[in-house]
N, C-alpha and C. Protein backbone atom coordinates (compact mmCIF):
# COMPACT_ATOMS: atom_id res chain seq x y z
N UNK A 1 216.53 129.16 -96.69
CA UNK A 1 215.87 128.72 -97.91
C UNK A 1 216.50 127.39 -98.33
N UNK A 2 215.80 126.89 -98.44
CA UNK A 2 216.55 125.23 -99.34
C UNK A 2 216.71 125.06 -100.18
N UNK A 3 218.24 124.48 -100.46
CA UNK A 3 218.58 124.52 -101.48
C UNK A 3 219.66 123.10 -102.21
N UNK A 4 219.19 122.04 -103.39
CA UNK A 4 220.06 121.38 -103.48
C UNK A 4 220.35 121.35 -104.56
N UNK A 5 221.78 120.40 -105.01
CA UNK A 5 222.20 120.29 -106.20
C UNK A 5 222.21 118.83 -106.47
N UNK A 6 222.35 118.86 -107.60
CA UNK A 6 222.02 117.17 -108.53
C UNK A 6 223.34 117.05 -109.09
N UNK A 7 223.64 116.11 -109.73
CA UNK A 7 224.69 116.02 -110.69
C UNK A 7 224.67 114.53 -111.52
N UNK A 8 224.52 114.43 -112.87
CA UNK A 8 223.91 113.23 -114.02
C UNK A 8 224.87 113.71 -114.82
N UNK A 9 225.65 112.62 -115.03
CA UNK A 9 226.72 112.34 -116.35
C UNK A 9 226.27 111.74 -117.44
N UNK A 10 226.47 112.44 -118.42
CA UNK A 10 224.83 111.83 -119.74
C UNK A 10 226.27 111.64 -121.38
N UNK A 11 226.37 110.74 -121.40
CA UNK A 11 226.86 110.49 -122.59
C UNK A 11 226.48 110.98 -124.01
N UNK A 12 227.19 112.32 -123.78
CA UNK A 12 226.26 112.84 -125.23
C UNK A 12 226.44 114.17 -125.02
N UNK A 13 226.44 115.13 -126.42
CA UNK A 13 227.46 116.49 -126.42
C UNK A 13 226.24 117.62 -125.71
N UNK A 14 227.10 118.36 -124.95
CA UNK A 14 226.49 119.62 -124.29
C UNK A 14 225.16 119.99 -124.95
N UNK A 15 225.43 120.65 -126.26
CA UNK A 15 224.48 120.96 -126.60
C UNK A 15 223.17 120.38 -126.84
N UNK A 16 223.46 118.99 -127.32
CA UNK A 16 222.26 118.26 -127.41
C UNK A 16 221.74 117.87 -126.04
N UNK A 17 222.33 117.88 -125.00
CA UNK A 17 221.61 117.49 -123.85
C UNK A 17 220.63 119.33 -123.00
N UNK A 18 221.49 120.19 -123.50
CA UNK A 18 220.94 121.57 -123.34
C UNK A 18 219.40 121.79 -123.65
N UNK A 19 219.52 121.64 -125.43
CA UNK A 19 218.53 121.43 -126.31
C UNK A 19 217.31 120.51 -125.51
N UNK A 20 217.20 119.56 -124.93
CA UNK A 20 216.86 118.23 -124.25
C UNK A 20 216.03 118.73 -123.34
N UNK A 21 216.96 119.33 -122.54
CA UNK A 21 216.52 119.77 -121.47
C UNK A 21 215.59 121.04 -121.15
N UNK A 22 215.52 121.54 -122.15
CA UNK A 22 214.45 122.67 -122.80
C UNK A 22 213.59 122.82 -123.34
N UNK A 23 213.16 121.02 -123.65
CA UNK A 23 212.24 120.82 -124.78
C UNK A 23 211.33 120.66 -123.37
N UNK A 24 210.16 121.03 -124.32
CA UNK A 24 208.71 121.09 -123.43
C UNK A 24 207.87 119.76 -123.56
N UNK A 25 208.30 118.96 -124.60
CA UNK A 25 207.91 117.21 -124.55
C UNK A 25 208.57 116.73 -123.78
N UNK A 26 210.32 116.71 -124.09
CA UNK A 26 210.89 115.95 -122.96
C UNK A 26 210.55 115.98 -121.83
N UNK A 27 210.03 117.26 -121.37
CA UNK A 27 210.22 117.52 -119.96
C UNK A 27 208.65 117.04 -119.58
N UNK A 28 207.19 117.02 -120.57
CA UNK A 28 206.27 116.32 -119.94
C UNK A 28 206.15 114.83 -120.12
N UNK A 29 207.20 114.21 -120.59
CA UNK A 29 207.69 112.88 -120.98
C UNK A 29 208.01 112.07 -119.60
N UNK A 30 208.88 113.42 -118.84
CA UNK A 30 210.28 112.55 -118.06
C UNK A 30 208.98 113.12 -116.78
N UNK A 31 207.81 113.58 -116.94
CA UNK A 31 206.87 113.68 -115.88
C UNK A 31 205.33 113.23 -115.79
N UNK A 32 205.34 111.96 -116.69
CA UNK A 32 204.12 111.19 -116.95
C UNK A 32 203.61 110.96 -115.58
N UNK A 33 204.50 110.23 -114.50
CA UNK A 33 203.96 109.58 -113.46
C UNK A 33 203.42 110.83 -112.54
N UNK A 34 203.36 112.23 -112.51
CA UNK A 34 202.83 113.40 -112.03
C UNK A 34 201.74 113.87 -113.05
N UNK A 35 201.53 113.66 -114.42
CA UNK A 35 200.46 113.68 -115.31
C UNK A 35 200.53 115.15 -115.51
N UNK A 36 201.75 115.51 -115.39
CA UNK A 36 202.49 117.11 -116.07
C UNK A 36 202.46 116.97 -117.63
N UNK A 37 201.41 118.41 -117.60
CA UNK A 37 201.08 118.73 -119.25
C UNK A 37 200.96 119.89 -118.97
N UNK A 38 200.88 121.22 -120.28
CA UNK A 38 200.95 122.37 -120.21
C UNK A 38 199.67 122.62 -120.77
N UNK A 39 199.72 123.96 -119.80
CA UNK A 39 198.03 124.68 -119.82
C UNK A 39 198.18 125.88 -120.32
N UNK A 40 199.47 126.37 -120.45
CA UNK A 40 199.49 127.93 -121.41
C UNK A 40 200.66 128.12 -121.16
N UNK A 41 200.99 129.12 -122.14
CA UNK A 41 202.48 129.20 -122.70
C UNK A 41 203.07 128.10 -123.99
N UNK A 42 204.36 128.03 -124.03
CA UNK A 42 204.94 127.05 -124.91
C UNK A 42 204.18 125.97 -124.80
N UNK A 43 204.10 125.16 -125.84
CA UNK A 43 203.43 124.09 -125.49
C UNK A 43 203.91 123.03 -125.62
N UNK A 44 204.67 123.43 -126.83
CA UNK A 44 205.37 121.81 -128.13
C UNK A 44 207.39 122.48 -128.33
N UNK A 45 208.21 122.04 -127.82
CA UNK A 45 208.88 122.12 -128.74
C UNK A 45 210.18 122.61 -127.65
N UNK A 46 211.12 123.47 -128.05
CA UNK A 46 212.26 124.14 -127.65
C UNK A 46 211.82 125.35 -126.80
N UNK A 47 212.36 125.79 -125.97
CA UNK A 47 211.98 127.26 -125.17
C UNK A 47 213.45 127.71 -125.30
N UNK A 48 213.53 129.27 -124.95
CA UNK A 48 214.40 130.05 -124.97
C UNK A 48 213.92 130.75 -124.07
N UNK A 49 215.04 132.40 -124.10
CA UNK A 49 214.82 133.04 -123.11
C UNK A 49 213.49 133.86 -123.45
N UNK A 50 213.40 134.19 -122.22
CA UNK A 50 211.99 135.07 -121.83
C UNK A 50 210.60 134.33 -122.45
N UNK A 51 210.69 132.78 -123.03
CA UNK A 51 209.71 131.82 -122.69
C UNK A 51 208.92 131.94 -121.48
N UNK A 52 207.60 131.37 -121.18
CA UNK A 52 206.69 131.07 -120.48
C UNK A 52 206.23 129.88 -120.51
N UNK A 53 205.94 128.89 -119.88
CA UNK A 53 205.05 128.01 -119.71
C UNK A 53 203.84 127.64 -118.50
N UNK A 54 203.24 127.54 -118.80
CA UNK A 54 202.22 126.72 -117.11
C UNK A 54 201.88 125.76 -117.13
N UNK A 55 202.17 124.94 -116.25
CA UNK A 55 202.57 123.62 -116.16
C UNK A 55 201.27 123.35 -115.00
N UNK A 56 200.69 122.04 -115.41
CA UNK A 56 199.58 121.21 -114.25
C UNK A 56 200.38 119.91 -113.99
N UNK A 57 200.13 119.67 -112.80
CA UNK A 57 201.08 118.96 -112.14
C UNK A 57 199.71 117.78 -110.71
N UNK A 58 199.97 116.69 -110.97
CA UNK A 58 199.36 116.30 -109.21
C UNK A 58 200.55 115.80 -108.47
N UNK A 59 200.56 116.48 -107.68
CA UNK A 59 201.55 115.77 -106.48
C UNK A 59 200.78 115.83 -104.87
N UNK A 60 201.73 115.10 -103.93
CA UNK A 60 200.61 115.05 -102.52
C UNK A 60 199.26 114.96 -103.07
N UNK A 61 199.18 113.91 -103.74
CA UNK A 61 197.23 114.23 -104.05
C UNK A 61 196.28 115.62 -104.62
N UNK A 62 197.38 116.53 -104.98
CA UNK A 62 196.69 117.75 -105.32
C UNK A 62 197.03 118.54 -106.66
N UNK A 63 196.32 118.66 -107.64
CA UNK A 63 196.43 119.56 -108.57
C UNK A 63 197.11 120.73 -108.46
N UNK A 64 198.40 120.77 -108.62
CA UNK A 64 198.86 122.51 -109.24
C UNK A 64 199.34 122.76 -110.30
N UNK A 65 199.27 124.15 -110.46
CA UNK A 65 199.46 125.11 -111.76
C UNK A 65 200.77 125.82 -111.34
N UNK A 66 201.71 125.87 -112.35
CA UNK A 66 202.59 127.11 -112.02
C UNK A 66 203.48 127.32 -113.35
N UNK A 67 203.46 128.68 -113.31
CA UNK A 67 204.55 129.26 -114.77
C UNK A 67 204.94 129.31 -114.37
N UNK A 68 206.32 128.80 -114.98
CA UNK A 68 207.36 129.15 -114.89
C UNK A 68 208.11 129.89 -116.45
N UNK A 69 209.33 130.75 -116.16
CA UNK A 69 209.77 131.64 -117.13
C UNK A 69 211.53 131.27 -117.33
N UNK A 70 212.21 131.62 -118.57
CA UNK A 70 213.19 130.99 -119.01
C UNK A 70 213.95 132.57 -118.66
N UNK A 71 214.65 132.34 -117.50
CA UNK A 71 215.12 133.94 -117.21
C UNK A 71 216.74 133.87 -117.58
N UNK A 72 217.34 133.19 -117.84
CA UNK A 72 218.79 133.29 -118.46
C UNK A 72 218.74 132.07 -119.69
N UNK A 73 219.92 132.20 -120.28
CA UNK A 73 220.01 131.36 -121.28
C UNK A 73 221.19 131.81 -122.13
N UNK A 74 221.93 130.30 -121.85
CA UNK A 74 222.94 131.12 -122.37
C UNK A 74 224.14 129.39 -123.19
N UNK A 75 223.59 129.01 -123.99
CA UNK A 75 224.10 127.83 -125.03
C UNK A 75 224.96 127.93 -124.93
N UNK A 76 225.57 126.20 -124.57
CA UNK A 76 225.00 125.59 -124.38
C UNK A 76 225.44 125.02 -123.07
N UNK A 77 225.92 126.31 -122.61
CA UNK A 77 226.55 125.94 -120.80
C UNK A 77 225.52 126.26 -119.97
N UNK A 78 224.42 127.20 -119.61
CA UNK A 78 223.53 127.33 -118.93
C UNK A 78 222.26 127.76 -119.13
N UNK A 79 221.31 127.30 -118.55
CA UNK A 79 219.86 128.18 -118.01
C UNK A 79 219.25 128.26 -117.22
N UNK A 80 218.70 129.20 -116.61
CA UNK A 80 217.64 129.05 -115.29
C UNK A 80 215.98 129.18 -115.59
N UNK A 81 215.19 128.63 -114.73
CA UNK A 81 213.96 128.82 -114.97
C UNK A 81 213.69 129.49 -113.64
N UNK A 82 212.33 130.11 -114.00
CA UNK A 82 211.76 130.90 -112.38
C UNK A 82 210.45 130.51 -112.37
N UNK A 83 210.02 130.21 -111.19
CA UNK A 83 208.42 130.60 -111.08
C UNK A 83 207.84 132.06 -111.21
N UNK A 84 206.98 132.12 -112.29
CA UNK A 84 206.65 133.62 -111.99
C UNK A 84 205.26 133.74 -111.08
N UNK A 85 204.70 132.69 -111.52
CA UNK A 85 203.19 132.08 -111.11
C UNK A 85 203.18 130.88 -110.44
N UNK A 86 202.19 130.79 -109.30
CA UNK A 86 202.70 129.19 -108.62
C UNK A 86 202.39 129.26 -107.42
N UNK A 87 202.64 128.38 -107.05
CA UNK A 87 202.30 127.45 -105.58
C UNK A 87 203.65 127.96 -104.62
N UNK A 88 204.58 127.95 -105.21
CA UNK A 88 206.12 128.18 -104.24
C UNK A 88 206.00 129.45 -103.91
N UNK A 89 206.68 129.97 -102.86
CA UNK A 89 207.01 131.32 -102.74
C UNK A 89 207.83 131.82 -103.01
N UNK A 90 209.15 130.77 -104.30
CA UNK A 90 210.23 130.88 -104.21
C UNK A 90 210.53 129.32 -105.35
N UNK A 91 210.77 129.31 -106.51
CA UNK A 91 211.50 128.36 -107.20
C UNK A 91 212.26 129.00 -108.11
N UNK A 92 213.67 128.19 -107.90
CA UNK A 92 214.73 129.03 -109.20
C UNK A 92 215.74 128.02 -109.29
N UNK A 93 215.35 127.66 -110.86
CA UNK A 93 216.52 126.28 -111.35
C UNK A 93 217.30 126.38 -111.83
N UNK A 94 218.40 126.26 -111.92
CA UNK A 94 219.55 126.42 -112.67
C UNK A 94 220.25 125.61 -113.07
N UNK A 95 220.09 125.11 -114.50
CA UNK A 95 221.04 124.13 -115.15
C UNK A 95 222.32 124.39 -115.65
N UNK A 96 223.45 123.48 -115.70
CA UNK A 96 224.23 123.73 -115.73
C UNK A 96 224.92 122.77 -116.73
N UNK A 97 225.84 122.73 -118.03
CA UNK A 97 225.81 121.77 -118.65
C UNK A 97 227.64 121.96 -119.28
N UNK A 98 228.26 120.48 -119.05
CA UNK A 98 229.99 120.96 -119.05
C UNK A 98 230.67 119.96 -119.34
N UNK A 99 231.22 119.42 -120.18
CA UNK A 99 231.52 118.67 -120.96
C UNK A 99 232.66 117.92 -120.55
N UNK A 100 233.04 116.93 -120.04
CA UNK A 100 234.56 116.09 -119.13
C UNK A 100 235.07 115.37 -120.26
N UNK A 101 236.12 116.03 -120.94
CA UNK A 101 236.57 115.29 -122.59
C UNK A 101 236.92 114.04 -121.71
N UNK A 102 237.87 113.59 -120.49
CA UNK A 102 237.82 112.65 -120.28
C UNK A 102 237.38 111.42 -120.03
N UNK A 103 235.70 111.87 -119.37
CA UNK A 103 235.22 110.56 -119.50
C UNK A 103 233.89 110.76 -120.56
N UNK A 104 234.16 111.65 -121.36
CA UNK A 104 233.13 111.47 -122.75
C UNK A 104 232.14 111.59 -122.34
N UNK A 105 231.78 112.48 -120.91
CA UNK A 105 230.35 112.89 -120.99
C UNK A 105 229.67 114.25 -120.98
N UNK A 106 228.59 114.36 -120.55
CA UNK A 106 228.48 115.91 -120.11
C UNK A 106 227.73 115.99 -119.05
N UNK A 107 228.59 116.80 -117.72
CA UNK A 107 228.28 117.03 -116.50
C UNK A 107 226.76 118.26 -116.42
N UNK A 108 225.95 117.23 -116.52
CA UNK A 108 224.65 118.26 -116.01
C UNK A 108 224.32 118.65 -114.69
N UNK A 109 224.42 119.61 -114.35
CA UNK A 109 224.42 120.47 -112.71
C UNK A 109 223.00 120.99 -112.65
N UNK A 110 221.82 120.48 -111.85
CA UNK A 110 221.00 121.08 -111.33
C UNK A 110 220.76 122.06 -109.87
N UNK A 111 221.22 123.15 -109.97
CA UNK A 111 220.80 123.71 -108.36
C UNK A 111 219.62 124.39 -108.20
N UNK A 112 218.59 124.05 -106.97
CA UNK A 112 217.45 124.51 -106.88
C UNK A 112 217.22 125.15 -105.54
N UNK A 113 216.69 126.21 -105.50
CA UNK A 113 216.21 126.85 -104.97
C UNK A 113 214.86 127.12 -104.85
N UNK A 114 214.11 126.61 -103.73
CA UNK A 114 212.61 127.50 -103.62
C UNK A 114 212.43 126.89 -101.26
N UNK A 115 210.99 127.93 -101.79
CA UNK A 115 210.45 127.93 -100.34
C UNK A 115 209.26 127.44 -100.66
N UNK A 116 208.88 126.71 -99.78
CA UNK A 116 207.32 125.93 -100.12
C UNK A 116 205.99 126.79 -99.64
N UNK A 117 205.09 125.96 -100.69
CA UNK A 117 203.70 126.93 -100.85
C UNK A 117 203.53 127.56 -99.03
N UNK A 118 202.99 128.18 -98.78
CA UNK A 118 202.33 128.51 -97.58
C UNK A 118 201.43 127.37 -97.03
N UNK A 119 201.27 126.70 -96.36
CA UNK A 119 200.71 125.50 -95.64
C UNK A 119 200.91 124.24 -96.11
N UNK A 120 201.65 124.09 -97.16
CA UNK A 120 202.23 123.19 -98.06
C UNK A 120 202.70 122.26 -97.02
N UNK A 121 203.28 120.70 -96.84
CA UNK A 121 204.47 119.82 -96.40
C UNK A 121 205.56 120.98 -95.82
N UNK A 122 206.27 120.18 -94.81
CA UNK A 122 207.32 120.77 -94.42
C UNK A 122 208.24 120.57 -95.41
N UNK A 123 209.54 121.33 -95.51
CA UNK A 123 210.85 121.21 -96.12
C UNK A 123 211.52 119.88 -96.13
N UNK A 124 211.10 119.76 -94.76
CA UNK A 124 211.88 117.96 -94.59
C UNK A 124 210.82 116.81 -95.29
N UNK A 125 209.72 117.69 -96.09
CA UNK A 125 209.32 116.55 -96.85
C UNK A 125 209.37 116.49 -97.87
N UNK A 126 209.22 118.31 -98.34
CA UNK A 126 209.04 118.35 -99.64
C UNK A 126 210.64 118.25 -100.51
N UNK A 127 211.82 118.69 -99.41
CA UNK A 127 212.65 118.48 -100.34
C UNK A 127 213.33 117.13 -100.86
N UNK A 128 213.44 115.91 -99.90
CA UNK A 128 213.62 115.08 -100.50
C UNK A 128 212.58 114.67 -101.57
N UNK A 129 211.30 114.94 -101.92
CA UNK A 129 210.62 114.71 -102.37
C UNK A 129 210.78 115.32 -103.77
N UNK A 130 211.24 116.71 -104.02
CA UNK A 130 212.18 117.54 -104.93
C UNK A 130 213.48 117.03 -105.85
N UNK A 131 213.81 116.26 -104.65
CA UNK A 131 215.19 115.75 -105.33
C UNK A 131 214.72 114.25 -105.83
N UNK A 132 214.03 113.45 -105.68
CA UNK A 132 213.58 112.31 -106.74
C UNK A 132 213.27 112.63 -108.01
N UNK A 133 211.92 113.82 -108.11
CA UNK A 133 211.86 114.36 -109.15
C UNK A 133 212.66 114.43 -110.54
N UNK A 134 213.81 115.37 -109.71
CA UNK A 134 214.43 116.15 -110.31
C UNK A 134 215.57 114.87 -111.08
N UNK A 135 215.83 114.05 -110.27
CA UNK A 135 216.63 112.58 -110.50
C UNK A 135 215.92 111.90 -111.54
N UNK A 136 214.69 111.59 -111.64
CA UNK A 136 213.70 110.54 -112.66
C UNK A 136 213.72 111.43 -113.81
N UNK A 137 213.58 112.70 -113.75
CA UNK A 137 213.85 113.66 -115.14
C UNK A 137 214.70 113.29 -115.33
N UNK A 138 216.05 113.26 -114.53
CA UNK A 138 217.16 113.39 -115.73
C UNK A 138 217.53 111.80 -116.09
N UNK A 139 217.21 110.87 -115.19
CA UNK A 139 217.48 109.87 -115.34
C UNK A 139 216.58 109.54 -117.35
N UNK A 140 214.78 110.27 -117.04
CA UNK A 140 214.72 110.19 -118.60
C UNK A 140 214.98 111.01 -119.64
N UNK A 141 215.86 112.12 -119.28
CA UNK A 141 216.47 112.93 -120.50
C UNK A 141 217.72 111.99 -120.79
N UNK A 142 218.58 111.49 -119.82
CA UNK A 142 219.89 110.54 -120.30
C UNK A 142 219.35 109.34 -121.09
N UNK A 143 218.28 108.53 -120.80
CA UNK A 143 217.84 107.79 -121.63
C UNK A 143 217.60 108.01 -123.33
N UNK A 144 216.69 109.31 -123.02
CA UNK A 144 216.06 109.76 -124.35
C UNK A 144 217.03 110.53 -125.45
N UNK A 145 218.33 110.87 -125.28
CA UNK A 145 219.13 111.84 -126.13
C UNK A 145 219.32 110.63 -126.82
């Protein structure tokens, strides 16, 4: 199964980058250039646990849908999201958020886990393709706090 990790040093306290990273604007903000907006579930605002959202997405040229669900949560050091609904056979994110008094920032840890749709791109495409993503988000959550 494939699996990678990220790591973005964001000037600015745990919690508020937690908060950030949970919001359901930020996150269709930091995904304009995929034209990610929500189709049910949360729509506006903060999520917590046992949240829902479904998210429309174009990537490779193709429209998808997928809920995902807020299955841990735990302020303002971690959360994971899951696909419950979706295209993957297999997505599970886990943020991670940790504060380095020394260099005054906060270490955000993304590790991801999934298996791609059934006839989907290979792995060797889709995951580097995963990890830009996941980089341009955070690159605009560090901007936006």
């Amino acid at each position: 199964m494939p699996r990678f990790q990220l790591t973005t040093a964001v000037p600015t306290a745990p919690e508020e980058l937690f908060d950030l990273s949970l919001d359901v604007d930020a996150h269709m903000a930091s995904m304009a250039q995929s034209g990610e907006r929500v189709v049910g579930g949360v729509r506006s605002g903060p999520m917590k646990l046992g949240d829902e959202v479904t998210w429309s997405a174009r990537h490779f040229g193709v429209r998808w849908r997928m809920t995902s669900r807020i299955t841990a949560y735990e302020r303002p050091l971690r959360f994971v999201d899951e696909q419950v609904r979706g295209p993957f056979r297999r997505w599970w994110h886990e943020h991670t958020f940790q504060w380095d008094p020394e260099a005054e920032v906060t270490v955000m840890r993304d590790v991801i886990e999934f298996v791609a749709p059934v006839g989907m791109v290979s792995h060797a495409v889709l995951g580097p393709y995963m990890v830009k993503l996941i980089e341009r988000r955070n690159a605009h959550l560090a901007a936006a706090r």
